[in-house]
PDB file of N, CA and C in Angstrom:
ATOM      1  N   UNK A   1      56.226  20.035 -11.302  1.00  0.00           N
ATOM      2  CA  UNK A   1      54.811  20.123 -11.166  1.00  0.00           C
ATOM      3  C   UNK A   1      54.280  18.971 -10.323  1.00  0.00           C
ATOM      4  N   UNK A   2      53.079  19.437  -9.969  1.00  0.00           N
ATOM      5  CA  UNK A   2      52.523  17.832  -9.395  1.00  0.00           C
ATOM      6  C   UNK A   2      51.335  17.628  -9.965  1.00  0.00           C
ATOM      7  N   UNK A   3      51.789  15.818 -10.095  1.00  0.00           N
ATOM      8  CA  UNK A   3      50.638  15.328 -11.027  1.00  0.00           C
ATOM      9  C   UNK A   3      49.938  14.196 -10.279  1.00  0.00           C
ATOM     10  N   UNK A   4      49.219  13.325 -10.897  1.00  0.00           N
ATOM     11  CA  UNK A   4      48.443  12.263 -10.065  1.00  0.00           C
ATOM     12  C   UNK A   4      48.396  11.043 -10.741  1.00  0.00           C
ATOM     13  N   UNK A   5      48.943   9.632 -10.231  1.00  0.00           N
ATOM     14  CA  UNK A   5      48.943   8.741 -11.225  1.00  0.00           C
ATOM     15  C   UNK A   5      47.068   8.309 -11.922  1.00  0.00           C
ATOM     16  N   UNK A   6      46.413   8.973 -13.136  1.00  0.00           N
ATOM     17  CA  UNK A   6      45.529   8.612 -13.453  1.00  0.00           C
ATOM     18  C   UNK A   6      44.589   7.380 -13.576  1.00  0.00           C
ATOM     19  N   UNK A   7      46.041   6.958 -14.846  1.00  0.00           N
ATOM     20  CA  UNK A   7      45.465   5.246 -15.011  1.00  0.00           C
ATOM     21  C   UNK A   7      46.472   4.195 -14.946  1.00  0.00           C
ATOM     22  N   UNK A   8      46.333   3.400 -14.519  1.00  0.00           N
ATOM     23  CA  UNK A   8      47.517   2.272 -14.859  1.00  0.00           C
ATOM     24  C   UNK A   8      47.224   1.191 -15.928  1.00  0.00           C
ATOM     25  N   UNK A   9      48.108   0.795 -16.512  1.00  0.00           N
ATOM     26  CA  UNK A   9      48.327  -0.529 -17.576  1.00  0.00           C
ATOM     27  C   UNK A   9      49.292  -1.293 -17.750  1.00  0.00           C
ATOM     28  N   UNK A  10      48.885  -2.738 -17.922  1.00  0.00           N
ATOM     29  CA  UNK A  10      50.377  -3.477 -18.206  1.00  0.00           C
ATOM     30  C   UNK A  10      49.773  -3.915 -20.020  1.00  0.00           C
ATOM     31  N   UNK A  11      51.060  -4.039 -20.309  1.00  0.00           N
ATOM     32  CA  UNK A  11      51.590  -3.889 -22.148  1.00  0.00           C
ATOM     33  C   UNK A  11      50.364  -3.040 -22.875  1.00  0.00           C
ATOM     34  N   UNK A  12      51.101  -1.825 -22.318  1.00  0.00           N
ATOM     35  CA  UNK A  12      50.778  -0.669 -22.871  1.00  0.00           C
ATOM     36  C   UNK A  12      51.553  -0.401 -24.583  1.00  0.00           C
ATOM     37  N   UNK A  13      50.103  -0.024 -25.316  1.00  0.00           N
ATOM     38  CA  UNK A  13      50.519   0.495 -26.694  1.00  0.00           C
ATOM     39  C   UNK A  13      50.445   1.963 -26.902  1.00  0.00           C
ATOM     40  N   UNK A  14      51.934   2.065 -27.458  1.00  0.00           N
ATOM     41  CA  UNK A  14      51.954   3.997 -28.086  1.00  0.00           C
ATOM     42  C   UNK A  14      50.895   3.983 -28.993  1.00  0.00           C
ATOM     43  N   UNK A  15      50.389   4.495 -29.089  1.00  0.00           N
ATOM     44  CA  UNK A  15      49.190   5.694 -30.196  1.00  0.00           C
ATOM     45  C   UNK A  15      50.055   6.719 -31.007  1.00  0.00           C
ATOM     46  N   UNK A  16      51.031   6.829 -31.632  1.00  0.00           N
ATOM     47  CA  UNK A  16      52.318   7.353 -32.157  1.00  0.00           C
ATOM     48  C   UNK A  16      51.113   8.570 -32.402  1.00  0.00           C
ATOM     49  N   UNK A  17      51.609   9.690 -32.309  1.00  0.00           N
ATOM     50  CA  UNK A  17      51.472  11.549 -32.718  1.00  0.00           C
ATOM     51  C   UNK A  17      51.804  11.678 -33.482  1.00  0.00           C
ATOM     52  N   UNK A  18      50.880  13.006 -34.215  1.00  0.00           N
ATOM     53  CA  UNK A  18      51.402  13.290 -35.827  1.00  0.00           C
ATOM     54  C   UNK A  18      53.144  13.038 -35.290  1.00  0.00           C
ATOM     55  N   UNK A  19      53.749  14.424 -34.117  1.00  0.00           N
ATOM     56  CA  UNK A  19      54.865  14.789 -34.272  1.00  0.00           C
ATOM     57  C   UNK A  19      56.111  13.801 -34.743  1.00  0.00           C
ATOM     58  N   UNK A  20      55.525  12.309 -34.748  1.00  0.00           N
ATOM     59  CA  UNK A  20      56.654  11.526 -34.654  1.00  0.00           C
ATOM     60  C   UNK A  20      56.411  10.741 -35.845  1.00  0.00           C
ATOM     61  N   UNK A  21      55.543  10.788 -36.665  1.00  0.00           N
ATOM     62  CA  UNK A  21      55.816  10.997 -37.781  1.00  0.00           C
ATOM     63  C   UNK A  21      56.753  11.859 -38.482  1.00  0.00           C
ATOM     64  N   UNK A  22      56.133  13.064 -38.356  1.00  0.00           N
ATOM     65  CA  UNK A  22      57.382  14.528 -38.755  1.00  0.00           C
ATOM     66  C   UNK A  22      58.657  14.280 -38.859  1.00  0.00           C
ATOM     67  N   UNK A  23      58.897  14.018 -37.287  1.00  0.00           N
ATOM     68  CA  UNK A  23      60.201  13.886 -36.920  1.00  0.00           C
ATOM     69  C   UNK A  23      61.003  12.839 -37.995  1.00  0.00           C
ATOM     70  N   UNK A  24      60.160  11.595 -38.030  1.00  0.00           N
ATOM     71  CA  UNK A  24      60.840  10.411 -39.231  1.00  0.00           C
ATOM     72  C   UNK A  24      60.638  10.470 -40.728  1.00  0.00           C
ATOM     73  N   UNK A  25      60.318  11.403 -40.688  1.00  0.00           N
ATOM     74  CA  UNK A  25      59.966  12.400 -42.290  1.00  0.00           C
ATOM     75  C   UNK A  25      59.326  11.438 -42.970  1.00  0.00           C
ATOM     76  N   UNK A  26      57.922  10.811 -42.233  1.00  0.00           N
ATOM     77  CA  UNK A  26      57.462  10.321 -43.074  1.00  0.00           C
ATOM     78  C   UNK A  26      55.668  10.863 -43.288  1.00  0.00           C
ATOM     79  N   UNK A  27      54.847  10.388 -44.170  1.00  0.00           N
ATOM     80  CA  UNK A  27      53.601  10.762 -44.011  1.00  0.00           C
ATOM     81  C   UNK A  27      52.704  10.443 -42.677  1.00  0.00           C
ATOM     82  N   UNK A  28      52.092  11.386 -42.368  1.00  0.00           N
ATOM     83  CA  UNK A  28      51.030  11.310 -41.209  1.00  0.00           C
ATOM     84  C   UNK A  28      50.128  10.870 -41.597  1.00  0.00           C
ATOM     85  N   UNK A  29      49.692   9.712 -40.919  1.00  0.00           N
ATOM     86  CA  UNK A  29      48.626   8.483 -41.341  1.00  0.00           C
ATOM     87  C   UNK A  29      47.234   9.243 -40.496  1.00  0.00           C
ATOM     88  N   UNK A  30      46.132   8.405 -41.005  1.00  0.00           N
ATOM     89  CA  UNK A  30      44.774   8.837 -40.431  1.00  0.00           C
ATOM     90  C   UNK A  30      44.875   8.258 -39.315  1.00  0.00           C
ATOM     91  N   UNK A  31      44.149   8.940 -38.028  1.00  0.00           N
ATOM     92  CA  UNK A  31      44.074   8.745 -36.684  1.00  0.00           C
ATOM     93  C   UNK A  31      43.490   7.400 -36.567  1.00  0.00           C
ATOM     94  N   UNK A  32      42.845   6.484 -36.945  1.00  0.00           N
ATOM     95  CA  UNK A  32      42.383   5.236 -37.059  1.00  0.00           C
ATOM     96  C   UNK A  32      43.569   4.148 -37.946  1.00  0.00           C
ATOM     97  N   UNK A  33      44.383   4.685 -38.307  1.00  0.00           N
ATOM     98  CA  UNK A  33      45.902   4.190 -38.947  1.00  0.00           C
ATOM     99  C   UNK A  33      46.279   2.610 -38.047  1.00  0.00           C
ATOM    100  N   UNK A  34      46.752   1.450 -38.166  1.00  0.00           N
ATOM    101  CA  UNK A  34      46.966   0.400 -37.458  1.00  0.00           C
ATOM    102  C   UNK A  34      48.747   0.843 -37.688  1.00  0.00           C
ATOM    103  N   UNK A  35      49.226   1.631 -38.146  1.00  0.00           N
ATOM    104  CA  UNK A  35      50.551   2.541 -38.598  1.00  0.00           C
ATOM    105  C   UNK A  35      51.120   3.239 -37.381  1.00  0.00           C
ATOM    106  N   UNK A  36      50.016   3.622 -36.933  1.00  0.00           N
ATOM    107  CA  UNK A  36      49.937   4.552 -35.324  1.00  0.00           C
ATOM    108  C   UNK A  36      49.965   3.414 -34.126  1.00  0.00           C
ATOM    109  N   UNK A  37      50.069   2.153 -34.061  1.00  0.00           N
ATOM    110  CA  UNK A  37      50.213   1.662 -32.923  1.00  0.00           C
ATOM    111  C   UNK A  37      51.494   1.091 -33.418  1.00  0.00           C
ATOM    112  N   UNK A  38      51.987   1.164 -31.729  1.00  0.00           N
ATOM    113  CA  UNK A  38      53.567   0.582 -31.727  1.00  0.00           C
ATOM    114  C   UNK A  38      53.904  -0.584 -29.972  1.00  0.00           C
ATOM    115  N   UNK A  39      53.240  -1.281 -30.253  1.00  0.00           N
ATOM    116  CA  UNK A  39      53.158  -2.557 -29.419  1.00  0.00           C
ATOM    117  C   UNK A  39      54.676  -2.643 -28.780  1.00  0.00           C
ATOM    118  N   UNK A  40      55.152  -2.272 -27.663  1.00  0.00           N
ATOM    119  CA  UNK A  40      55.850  -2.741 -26.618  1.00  0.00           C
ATOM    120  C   UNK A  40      56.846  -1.203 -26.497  1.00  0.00           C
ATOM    121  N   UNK A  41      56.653  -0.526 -27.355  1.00  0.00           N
ATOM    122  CA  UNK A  41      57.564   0.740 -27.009  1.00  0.00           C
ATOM    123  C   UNK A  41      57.632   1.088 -25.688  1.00  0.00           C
ATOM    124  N   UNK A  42      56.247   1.082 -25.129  1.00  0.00           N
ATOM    125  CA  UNK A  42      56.749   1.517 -23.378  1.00  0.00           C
ATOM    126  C   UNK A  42      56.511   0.477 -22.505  1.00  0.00           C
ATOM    127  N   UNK A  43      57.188  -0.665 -22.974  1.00  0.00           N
ATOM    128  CA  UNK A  43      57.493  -1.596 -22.282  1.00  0.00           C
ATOM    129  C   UNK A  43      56.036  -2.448 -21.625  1.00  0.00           C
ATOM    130  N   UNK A  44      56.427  -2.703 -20.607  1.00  0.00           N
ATOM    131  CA  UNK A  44      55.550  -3.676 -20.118  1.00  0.00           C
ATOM    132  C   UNK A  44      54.356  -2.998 -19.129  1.00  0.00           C
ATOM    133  N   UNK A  45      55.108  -1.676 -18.337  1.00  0.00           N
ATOM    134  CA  UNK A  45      53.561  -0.733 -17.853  1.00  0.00           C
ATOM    135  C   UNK A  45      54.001   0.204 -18.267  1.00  0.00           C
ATOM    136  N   UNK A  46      52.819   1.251 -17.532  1.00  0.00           N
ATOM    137  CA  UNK A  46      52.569   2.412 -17.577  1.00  0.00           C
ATOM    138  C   UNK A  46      51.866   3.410 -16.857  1.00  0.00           C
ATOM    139  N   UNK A  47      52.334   4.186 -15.706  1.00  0.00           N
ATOM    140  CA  UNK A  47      51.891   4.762 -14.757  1.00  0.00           C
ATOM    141  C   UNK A  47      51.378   6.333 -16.081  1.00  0.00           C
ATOM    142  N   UNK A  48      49.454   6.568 -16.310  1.00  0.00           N
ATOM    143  CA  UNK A  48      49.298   7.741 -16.805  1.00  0.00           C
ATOM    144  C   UNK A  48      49.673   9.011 -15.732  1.00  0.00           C
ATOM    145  N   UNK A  49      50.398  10.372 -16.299  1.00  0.00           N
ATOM    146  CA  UNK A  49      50.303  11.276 -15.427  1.00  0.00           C
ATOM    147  C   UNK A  49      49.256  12.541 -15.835  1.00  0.00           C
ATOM    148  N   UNK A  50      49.260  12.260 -17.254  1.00  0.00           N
ATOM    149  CA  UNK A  50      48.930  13.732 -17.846  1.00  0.00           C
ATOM    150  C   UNK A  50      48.703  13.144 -19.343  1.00  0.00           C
ATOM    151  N   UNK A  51      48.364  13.986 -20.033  1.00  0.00           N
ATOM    152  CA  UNK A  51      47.745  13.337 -21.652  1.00  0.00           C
ATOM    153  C   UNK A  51      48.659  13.284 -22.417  1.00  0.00           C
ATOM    154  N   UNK A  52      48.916  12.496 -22.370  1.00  0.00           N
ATOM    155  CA  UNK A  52      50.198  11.648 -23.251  1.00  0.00           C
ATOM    156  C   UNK A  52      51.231  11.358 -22.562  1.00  0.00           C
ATOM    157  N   UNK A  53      51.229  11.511 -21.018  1.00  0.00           N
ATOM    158  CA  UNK A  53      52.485  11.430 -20.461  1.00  0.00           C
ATOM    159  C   UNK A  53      52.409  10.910 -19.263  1.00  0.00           C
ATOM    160  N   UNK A  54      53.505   9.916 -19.623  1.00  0.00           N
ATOM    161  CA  UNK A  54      53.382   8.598 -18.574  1.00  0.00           C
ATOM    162  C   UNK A  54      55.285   8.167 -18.096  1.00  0.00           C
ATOM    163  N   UNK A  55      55.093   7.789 -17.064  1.00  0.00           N
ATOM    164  CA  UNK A  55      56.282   6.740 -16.513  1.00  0.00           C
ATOM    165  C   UNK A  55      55.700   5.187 -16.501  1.00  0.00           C
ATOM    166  N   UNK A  56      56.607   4.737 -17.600  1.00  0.00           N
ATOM    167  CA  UNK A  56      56.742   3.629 -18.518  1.00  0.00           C
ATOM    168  C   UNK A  56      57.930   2.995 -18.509  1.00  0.00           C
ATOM    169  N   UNK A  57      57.762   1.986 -18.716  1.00  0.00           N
ATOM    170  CA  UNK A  57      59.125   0.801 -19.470  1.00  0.00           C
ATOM    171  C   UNK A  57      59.258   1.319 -20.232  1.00  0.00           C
ATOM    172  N   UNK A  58      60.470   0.302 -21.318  1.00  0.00           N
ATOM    173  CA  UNK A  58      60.362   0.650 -22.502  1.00  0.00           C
ATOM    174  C   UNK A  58      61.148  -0.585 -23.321  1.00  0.00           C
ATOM    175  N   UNK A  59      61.537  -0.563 -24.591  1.00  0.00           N
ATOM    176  CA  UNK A  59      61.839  -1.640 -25.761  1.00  0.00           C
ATOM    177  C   UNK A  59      63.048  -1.346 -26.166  1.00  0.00           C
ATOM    178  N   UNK A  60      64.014  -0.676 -24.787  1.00  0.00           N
ATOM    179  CA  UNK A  60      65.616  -0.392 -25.268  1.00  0.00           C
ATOM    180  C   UNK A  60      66.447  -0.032 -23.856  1.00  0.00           C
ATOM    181  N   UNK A  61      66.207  -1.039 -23.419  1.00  0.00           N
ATOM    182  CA  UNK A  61      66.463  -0.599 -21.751  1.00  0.00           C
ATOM    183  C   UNK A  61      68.096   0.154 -21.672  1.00  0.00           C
ATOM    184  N   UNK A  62      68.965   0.029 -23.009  1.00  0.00           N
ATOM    185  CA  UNK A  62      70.200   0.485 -23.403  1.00  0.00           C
ATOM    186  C   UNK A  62      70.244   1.918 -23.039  1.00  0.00           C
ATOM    187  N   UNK A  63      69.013   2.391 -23.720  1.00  0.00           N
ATOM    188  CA  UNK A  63      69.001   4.041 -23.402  1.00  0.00           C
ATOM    189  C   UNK A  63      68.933   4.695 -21.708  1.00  0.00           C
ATOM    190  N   UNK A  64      68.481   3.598 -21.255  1.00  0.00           N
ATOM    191  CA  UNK A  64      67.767   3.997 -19.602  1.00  0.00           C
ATOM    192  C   UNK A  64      68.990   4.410 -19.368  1.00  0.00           C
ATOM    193  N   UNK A  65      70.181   2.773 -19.498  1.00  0.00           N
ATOM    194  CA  UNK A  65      70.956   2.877 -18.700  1.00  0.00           C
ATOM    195  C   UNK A  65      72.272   3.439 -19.316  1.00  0.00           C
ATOM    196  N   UNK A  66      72.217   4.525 -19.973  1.00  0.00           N
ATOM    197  CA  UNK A  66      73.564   5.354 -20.685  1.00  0.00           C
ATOM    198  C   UNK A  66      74.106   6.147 -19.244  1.00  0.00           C
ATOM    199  N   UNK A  67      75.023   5.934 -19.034  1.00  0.00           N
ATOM    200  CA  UNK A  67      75.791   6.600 -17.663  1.00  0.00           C
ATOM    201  C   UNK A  67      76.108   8.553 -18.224  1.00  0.00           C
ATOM    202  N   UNK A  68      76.060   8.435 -19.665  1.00  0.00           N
ATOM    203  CA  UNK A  68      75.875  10.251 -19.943  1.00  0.00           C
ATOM    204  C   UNK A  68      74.445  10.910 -19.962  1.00  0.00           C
ATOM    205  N   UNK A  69      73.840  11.607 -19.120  1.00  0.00           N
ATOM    206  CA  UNK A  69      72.415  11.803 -19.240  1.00  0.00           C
ATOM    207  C   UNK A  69      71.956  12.677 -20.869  1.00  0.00           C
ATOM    208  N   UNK A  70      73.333  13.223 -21.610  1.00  0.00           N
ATOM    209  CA  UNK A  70      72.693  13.703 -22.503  1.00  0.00           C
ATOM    210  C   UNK A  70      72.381  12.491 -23.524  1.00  0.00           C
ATOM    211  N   UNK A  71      72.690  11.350 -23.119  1.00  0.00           N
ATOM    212  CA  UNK A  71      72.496  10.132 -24.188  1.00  0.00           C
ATOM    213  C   UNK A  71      70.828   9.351 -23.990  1.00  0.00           C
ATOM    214  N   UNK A  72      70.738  10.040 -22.701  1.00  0.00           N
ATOM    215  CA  UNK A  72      69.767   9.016 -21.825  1.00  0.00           C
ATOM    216  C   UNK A  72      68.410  10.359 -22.440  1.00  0.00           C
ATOM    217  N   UNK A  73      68.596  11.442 -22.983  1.00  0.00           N
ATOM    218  CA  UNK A  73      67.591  12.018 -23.224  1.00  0.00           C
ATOM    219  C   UNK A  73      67.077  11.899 -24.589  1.00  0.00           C
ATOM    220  N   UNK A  74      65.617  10.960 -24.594  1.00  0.00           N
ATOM    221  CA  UNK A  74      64.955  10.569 -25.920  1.00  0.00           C
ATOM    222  C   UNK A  74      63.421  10.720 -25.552  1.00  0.00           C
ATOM    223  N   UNK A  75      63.540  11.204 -24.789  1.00  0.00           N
ATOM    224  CA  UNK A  75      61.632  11.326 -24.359  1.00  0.00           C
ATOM    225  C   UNK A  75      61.337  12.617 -25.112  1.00  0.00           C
ATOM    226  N   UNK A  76      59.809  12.690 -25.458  1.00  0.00           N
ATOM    227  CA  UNK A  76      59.329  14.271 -25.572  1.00  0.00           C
ATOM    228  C   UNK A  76      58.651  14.672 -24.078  1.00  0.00           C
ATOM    229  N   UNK A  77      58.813  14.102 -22.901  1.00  0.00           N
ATOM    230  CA  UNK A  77      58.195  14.323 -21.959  1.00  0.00           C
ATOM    231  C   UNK A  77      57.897  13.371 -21.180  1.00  0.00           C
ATOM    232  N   UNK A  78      57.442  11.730 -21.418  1.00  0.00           N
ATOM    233  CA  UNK A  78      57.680  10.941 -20.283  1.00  0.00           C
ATOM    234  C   UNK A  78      59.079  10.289 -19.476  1.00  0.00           C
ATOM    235  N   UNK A  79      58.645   9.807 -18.711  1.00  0.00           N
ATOM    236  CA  UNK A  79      59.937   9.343 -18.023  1.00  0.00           C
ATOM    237  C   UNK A  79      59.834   7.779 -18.251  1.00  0.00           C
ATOM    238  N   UNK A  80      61.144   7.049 -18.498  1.00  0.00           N
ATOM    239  CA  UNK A  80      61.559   5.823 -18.945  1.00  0.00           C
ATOM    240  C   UNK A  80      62.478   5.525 -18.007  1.00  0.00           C
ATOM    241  N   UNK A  81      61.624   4.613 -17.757  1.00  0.00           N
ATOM    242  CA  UNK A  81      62.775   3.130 -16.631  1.00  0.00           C
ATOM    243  C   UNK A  81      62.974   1.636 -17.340  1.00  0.00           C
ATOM    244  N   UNK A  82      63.704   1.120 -16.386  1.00  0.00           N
ATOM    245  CA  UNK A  82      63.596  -0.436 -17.084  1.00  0.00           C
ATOM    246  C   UNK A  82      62.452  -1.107 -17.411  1.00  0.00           C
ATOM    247  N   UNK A  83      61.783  -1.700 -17.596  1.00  0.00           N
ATOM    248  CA  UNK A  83      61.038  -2.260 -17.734  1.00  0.00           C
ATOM    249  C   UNK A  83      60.680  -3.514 -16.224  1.00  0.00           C
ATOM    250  N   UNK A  84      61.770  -3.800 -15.360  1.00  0.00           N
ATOM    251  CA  UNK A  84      61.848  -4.146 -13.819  1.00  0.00           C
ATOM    252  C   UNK A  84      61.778  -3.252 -13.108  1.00  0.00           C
ATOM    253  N   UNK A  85      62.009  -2.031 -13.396  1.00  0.00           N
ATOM    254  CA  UNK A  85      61.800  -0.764 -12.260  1.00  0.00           C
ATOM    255  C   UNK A  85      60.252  -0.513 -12.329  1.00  0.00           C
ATOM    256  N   UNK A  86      60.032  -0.118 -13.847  1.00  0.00           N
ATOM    257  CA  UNK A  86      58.522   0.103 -13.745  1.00  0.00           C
ATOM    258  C   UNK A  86      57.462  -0.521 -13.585  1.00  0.00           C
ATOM    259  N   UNK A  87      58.017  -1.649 -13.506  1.00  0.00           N
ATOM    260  CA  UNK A  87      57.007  -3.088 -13.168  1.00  0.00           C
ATOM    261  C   UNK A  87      56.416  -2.814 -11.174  1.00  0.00           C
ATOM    262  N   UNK A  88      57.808  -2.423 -10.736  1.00  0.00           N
ATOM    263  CA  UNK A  88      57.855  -2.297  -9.484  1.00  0.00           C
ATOM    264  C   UNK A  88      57.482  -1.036  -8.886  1.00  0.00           C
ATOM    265  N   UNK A  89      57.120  -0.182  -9.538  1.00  0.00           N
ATOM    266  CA  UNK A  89      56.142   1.038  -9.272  1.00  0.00           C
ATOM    267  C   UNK A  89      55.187   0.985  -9.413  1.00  0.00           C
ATOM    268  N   UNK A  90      54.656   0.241 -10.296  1.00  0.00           N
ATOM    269  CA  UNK A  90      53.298  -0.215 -10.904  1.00  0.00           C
ATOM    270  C   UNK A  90      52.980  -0.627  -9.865  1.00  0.00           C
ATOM    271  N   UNK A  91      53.357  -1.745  -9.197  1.00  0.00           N
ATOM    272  CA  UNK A  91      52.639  -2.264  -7.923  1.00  0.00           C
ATOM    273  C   UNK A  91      52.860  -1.446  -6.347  1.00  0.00           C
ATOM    274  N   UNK A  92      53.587  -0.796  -6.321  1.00  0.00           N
ATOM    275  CA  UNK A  92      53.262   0.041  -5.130  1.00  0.00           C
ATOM    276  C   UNK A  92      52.832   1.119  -5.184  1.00  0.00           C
ATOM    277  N   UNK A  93      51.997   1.581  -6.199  1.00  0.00           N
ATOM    278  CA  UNK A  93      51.254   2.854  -6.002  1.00  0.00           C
ATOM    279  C   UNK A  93      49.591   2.652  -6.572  1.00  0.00           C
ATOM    280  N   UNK A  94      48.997   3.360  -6.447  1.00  0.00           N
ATOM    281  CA  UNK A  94      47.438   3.580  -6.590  1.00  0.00           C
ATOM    282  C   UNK A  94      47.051   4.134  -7.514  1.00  0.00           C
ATOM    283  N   UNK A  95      46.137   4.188  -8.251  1.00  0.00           N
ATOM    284  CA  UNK A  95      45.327   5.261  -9.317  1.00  0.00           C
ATOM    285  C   UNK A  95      45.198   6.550  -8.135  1.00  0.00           C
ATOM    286  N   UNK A  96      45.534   7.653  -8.000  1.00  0.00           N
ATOM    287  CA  UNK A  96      45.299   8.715  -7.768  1.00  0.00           C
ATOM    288  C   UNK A  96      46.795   9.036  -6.859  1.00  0.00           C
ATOM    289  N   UNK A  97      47.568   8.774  -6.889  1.00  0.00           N
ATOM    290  CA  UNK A  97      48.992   8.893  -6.304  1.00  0.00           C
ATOM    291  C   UNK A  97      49.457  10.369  -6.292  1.00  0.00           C
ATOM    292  N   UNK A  98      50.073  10.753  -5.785  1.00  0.00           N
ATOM    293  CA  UNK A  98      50.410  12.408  -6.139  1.00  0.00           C
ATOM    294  C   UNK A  98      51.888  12.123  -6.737  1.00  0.00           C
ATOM    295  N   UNK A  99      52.116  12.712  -7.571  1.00  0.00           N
ATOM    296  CA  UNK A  99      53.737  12.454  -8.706  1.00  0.00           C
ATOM    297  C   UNK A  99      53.838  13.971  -8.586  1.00  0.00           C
ATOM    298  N   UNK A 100      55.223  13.979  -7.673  1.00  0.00           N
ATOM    299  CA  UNK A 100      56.201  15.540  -7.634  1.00  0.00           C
ATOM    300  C   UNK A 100      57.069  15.790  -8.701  1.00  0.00           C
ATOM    301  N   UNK A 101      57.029  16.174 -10.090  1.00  0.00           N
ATOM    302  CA  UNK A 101      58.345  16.534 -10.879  1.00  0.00           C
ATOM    303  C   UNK A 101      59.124  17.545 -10.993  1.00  0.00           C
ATOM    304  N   UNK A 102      60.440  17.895 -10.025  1.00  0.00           N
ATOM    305  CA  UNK A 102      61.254  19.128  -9.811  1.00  0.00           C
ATOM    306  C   UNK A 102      62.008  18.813 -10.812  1.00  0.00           C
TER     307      UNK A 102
END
């Protein structure tokens, strides 16, 4: 699809989704929850593409770099770089960028 880089941020916080609660079988907290933020998960930026979905760092650069891609798959939909890669996208692109995903 093609998307557009929206917003940018450096030390970006997850807003955790019911779903990932679910997933950790635990209770889904109220949307105002301090339970729901998770301080450094996507690393140090965050290029927005779409609502909820961003190319980000992240807080396990281990996973980026698994040489089996079925190991390297833990996203529900954004894309994860190092936390030096995405630093370095961050600065060469613009709020309104066009992002091709084949």
């Amino acid at each position: 699809g093609v998307f557009r880089i929206q917003r940018k941020e450096k030390n970006p916080v997850w807003i955790k989704p019911d779903w990932a609660f679910i997933e950790e079988g635990r209770p889904v907290p109220p949307l105002d929850s301090p339970l729901r933020r998770e301080e450094g998960m996507l690393g140090t930026t965050a290029l927005y593409i779409g609502y909820q979905l961003a190319i980000h760092g992240t807080n396990r650069p281990g996973l980026v770099l698994k040489p089996d891609p079925d190991e390297r798959r833990v996203s529900h939909g954004c894309i994860r770089m190092t936390n030096e890669d995405a630093r370095t996208l961050y600065h060469l692109v613009d709020v309104g960028t066009p992002v091709l995903i084949y």
